[in-house]
C-alpha atoms as a PDB file:
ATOM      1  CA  UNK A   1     -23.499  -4.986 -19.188  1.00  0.00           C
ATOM      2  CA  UNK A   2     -26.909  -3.737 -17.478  1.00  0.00           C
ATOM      3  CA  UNK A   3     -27.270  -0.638 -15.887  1.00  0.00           C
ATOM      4  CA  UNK A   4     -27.558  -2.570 -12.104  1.00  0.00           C
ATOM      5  CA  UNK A   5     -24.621  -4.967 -12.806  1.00  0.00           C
ATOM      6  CA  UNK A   6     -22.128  -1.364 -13.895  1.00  0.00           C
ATOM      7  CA  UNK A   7     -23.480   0.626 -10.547  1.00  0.00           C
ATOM      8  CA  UNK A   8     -22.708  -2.550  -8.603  1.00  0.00           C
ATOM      9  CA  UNK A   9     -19.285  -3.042 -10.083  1.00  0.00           C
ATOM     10  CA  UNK A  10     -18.850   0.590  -9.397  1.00  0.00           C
ATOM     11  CA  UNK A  11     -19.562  -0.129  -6.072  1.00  0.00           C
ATOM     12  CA  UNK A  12     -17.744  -3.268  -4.973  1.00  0.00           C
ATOM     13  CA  UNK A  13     -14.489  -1.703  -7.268  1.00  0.00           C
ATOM     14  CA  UNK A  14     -14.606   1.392  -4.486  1.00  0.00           C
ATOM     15  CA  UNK A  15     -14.834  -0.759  -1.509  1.00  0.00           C
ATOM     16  CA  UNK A  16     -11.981  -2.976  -2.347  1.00  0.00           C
ATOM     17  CA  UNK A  17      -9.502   0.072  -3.286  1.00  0.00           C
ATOM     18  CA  UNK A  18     -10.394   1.713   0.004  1.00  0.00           C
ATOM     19  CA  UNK A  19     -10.080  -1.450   1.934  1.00  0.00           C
ATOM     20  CA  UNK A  20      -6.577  -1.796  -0.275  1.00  0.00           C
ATOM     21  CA  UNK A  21      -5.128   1.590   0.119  1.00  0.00           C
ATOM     22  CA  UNK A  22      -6.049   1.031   4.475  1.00  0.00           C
ATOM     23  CA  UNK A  23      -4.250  -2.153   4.215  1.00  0.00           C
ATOM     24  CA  UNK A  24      -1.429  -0.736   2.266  1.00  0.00           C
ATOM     25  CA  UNK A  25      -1.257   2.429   4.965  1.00  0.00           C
ATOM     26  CA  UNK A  26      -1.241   0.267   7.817  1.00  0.00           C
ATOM     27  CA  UNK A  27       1.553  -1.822   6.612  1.00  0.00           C
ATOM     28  CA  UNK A  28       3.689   1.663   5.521  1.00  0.00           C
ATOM     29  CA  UNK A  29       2.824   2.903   9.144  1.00  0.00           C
ATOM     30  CA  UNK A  30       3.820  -0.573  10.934  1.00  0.00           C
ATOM     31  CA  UNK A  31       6.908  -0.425   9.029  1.00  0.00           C
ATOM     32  CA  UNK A  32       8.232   2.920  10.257  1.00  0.00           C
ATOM     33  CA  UNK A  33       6.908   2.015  13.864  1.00  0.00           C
ATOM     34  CA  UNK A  34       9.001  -0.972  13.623  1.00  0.00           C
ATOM     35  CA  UNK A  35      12.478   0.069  12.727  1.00  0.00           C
ATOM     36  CA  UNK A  36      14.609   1.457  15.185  1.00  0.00           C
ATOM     37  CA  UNK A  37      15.415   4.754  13.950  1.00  0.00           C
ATOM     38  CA  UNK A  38      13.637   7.328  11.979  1.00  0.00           C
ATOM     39  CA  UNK A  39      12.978   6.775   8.881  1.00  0.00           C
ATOM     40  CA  UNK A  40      12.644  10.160   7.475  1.00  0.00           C
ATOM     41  CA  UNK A  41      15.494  11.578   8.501  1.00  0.00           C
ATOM     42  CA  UNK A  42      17.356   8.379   7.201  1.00  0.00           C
ATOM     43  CA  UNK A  43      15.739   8.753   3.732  1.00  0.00           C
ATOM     44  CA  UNK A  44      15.570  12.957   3.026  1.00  0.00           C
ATOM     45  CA  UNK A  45      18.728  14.533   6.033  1.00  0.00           C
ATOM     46  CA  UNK A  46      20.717  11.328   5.735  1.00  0.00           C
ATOM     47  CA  UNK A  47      20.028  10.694   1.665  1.00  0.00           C
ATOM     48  CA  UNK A  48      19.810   6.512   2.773  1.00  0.00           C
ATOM     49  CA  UNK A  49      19.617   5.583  -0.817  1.00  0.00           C
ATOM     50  CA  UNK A  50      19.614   2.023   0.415  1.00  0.00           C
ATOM     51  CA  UNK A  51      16.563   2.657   2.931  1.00  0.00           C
ATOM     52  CA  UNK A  52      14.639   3.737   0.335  1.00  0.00           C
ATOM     53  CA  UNK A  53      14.895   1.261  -1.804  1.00  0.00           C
ATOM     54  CA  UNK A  54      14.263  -1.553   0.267  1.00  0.00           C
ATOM     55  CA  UNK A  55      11.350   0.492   1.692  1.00  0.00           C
ATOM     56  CA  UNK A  56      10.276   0.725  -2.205  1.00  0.00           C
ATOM     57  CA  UNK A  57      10.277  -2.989  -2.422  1.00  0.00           C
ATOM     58  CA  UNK A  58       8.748  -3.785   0.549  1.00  0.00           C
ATOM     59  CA  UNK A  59       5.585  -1.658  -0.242  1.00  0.00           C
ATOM     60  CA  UNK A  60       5.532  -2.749  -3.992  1.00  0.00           C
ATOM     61  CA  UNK A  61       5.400  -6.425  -2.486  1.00  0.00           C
ATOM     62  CA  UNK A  62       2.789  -5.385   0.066  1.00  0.00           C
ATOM     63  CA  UNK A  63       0.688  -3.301  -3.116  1.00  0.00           C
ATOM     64  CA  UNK A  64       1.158  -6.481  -5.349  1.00  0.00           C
ATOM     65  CA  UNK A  65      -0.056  -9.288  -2.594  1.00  0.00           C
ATOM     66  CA  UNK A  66      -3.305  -6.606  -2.141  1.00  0.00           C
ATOM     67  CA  UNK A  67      -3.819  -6.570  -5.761  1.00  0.00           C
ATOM     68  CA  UNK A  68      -3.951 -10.478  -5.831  1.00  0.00           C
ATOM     69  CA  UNK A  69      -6.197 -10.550  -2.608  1.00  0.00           C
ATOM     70  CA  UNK A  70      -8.555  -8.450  -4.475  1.00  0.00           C
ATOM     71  CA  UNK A  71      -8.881  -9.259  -7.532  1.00  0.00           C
ATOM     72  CA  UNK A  72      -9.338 -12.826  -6.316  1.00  0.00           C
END
């Protein structure tokens, strides 16, 4: 691999994980906008096992359809 072709992998590799990891915050912040109570003090006062695993799937699904956008 040339020099040019490694700094420009370098480059495009950077803009797709920050574009991924905005993505991915957006859609963690839109979900605790969206359900009607707080989700904090569900998952730490409340121990909501439940809550967090379904919040745990939902972001691993959200993290694996970014993953697929980017890497094409």
């Amino acid at each position: 691999m040339k020099l040019e072709n490694l700094g420009e992998a370098i480059v495009s590799s950077t803009a797709f994980a920050g574009i991924g990891v905005v993505v991915f915050a957006v859609a963690f912040w839109l979900m605790t906008k969206i359900t009607p109570f707080s989700v904090r003090k569900e998952i730490e006062e409340d121990q909501n096992t439940a809550l967090a695993i379904i919040m745990a799937g939902v972001l691993i699904g959200i993290a694996l359809i970014i993953a697929a956008a980017i890497s094409g």
